[in-house]
N, C-alpha and C. Protein backbone atom coordinates (compact mmCIF):
# COMPACT_ATOMS: atom_id res chain seq x y z
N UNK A 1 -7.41 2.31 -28.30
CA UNK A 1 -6.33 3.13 -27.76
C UNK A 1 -5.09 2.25 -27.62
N UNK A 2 -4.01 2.71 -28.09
CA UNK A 2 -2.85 1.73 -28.21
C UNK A 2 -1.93 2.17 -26.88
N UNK A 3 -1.53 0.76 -26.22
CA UNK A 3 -0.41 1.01 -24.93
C UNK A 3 0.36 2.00 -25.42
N UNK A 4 0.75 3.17 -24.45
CA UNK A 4 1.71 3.95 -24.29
C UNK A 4 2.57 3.85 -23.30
N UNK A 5 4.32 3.44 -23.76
CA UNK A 5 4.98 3.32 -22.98
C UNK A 5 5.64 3.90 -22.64
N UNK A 6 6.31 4.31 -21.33
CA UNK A 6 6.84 5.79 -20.52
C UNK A 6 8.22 5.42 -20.41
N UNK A 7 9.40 5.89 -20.96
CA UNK A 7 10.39 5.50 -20.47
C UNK A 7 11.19 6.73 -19.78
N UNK A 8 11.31 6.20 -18.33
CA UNK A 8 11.96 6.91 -17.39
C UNK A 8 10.78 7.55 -16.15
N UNK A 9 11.12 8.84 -15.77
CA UNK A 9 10.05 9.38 -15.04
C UNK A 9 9.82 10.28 -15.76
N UNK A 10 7.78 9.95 -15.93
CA UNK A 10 7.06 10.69 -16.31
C UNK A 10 6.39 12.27 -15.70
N UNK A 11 6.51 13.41 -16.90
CA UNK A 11 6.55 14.21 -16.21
C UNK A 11 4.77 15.02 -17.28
N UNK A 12 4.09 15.70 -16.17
CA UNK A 12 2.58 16.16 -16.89
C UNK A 12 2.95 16.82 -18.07
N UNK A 13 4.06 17.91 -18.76
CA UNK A 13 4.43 17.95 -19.91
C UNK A 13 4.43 16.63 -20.95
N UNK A 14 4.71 15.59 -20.89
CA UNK A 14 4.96 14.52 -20.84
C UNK A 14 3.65 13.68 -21.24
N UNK A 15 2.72 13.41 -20.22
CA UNK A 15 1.27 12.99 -19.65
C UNK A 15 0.79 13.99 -21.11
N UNK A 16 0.34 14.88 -20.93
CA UNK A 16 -0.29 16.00 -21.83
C UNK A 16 0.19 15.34 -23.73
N UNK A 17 1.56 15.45 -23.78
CA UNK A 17 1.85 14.63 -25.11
C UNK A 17 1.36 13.90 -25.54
N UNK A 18 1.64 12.69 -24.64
CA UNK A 18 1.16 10.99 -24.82
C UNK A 18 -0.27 11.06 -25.21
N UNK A 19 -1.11 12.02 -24.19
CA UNK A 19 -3.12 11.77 -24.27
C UNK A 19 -3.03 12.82 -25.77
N UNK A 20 -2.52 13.36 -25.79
CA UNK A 20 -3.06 14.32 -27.15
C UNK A 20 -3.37 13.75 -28.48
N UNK A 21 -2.35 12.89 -28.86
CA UNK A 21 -2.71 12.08 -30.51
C UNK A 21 -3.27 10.95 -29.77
N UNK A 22 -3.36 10.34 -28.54
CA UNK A 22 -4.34 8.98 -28.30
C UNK A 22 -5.69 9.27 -28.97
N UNK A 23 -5.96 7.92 -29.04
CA UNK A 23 -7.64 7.98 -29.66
C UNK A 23 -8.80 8.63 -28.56
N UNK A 24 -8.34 8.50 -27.32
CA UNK A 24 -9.25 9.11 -26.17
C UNK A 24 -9.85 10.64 -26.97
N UNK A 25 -9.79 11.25 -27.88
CA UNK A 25 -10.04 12.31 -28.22
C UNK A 25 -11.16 11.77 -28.99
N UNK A 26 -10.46 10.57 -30.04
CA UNK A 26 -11.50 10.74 -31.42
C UNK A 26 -12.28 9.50 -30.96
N UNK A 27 -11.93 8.58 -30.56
CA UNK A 27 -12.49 6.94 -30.05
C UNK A 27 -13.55 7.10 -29.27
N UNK A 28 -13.35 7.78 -28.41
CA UNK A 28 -14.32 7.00 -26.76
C UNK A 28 -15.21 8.10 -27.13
N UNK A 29 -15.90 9.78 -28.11
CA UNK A 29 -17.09 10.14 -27.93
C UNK A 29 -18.09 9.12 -28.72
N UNK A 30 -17.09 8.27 -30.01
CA UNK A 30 -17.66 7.59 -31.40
C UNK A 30 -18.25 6.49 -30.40
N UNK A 31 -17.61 5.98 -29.27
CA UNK A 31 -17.95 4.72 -29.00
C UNK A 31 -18.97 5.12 -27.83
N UNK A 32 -19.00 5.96 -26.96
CA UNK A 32 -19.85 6.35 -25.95
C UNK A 32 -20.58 7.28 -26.08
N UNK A 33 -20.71 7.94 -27.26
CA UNK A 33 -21.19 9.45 -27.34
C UNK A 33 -20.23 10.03 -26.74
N UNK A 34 -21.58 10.75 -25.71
CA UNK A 34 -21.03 12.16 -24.98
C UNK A 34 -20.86 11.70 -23.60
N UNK A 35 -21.20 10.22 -23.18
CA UNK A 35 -21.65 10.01 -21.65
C UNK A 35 -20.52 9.04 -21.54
N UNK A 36 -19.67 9.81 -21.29
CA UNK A 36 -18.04 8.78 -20.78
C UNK A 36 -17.50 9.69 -19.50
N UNK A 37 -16.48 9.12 -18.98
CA UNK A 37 -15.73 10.44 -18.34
C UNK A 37 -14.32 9.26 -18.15
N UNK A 38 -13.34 9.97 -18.17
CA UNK A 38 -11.95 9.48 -18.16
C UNK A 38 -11.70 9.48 -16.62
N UNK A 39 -10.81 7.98 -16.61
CA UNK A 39 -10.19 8.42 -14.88
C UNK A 39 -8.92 8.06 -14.77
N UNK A 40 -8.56 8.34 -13.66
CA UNK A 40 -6.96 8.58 -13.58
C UNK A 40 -6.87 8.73 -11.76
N UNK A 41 -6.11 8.20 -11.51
CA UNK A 41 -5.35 8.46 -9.76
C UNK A 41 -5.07 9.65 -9.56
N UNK A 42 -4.81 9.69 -8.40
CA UNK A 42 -4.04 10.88 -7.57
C UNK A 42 -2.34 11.19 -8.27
N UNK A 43 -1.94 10.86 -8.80
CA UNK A 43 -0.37 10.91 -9.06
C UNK A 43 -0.31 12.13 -9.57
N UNK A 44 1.09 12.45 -9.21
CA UNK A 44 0.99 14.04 -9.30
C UNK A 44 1.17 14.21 -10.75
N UNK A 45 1.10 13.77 -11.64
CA UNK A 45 1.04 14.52 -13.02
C UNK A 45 -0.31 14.43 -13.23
N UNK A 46 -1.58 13.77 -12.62
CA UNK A 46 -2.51 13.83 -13.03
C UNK A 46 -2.75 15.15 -12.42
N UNK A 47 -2.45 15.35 -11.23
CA UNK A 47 -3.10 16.81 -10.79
C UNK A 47 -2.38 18.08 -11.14
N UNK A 48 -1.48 17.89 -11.51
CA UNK A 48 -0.93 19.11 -12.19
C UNK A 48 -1.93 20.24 -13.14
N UNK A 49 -1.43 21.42 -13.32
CA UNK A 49 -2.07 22.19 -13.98
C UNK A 49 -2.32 22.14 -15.50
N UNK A 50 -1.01 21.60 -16.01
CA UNK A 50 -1.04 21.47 -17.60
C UNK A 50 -1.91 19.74 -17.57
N UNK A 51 -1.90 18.95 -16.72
CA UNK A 51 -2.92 18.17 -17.20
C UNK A 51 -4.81 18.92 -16.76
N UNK A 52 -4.57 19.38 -16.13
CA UNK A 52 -6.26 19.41 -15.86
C UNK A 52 -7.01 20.44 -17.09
N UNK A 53 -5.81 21.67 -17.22
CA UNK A 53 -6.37 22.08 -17.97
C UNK A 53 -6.27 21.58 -19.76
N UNK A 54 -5.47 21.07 -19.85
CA UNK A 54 -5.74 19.55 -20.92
C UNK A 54 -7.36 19.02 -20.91
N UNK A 55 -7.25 18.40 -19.71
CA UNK A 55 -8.64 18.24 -20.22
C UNK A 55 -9.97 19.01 -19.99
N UNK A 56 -9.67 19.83 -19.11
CA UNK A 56 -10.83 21.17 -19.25
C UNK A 56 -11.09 21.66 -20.81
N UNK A 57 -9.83 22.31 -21.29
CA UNK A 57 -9.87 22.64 -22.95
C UNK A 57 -10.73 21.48 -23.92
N UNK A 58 -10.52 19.99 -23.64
CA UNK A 58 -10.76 19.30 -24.69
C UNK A 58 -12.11 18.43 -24.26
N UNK A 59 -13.14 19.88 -23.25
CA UNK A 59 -14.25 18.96 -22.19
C UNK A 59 -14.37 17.48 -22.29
N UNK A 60 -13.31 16.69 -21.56
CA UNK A 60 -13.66 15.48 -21.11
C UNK A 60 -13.79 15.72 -19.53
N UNK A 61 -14.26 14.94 -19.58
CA UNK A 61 -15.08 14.92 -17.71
C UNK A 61 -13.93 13.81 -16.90
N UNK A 62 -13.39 14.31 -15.97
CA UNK A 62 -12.83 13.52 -14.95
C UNK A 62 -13.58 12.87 -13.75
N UNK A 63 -13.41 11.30 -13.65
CA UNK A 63 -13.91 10.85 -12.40
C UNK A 63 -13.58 11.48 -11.56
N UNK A 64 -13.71 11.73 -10.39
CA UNK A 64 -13.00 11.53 -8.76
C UNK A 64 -12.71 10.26 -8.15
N UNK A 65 -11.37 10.13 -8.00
CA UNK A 65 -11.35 8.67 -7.51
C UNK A 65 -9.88 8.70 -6.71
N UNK A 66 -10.15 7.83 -6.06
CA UNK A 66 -9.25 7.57 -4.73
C UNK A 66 -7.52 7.54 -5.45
N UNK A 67 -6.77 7.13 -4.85
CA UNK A 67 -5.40 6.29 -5.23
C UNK A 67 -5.52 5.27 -5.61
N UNK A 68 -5.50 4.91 -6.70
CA UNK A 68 -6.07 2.77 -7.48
C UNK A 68 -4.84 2.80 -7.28
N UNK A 69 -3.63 2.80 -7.23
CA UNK A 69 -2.54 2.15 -7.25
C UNK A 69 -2.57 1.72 -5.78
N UNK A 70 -3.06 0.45 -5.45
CA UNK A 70 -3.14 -0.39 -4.53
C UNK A 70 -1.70 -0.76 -3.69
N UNK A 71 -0.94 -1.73 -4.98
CA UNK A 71 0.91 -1.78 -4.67
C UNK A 71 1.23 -1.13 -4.03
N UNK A 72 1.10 0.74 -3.99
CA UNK A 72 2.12 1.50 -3.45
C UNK A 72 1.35 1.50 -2.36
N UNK A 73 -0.26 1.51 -1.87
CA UNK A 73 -0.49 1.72 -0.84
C UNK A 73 0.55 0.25 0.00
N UNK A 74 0.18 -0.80 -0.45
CA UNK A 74 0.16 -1.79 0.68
C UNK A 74 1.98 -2.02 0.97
N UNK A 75 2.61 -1.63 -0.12
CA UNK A 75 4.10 -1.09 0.31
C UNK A 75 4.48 0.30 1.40
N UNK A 76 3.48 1.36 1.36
CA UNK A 76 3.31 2.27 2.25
C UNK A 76 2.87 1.63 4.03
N UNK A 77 2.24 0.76 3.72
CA UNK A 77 2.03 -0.23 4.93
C UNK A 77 2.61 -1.04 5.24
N UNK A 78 3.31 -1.76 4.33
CA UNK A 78 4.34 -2.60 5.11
C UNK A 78 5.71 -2.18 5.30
N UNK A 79 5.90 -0.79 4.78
CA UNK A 79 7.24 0.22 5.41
C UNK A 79 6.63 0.66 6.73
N UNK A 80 5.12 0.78 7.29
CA UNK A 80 5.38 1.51 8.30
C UNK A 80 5.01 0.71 9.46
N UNK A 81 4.61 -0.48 9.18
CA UNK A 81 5.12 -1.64 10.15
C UNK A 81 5.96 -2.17 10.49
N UNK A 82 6.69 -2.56 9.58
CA UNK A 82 8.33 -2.38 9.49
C UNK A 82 9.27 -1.74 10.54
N UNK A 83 9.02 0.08 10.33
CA UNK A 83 9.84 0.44 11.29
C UNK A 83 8.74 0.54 12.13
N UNK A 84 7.77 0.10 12.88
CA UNK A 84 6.80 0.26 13.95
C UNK A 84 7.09 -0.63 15.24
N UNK A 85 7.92 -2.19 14.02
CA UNK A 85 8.65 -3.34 15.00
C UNK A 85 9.87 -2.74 14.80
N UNK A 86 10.49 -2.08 14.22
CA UNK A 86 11.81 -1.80 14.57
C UNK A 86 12.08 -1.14 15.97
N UNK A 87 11.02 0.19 15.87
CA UNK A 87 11.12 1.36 16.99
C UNK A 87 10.87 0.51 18.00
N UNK A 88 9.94 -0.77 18.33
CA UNK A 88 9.94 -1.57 19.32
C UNK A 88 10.59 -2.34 20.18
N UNK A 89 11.36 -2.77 19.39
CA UNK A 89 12.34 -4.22 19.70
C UNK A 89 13.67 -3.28 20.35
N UNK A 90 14.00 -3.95 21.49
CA UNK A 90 14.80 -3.03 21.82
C UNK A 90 16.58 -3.10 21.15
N UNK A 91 17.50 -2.33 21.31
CA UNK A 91 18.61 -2.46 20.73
C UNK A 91 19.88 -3.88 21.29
N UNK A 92 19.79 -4.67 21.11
CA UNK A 92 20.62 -5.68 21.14
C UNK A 92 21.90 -5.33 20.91
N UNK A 93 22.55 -4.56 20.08
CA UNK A 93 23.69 -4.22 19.34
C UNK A 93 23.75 -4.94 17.75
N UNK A 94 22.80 -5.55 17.43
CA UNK A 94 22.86 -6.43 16.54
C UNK A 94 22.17 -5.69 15.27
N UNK A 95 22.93 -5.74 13.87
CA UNK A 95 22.36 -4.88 12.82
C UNK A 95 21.29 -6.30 12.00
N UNK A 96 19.90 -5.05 12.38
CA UNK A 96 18.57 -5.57 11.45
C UNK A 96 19.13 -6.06 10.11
């Protein structure tokens, strides 16, 4: 399967394109049979309608799986510590 690169923000119209001529169609039953299943995050083009039913139509099996994009979690955590010492510290007059 060859890197596909996204330029700009990707949209499941979009997502749906890119997987259609990938080899994920013709590659991974030749190489696994029938006992594979594709996975993918929470991001909202994966859950969109034109992707799921993408791959409903073309029965590949989806994992269930958490958020793997780790980065955004631990940036989601250190924004909300962030303002957690902000809301704390009291106002000095002085800009953070």
């Amino acid at each position: 399967m060859e890197l596909q690169v996204v330029q700009g923000h990707q949209t499941a119209a979009g997502y749906v394109n890119m997987l259609q001529p990938a080899s994920l169609l013709t590659e991974a039953p030749c190489l696994c049979r029938n006992d594979w299943a594709f996975q993918q995050d929470n991001a909202a083009v994966h859950n969109n309608h034109l992707t799921k039913d993408f791959f409903q139509e073309n029965h590949i099996a989806l994992l269930c799986s958490p958020d793997l994009n780790h980065t955004e979690n631990i940036w989601g955590w250190m924004a909300n510590e962030n303002l957690q010492k902000r809301m704390s510290v009291p106002d000095c007059g002085c800009p953070l």
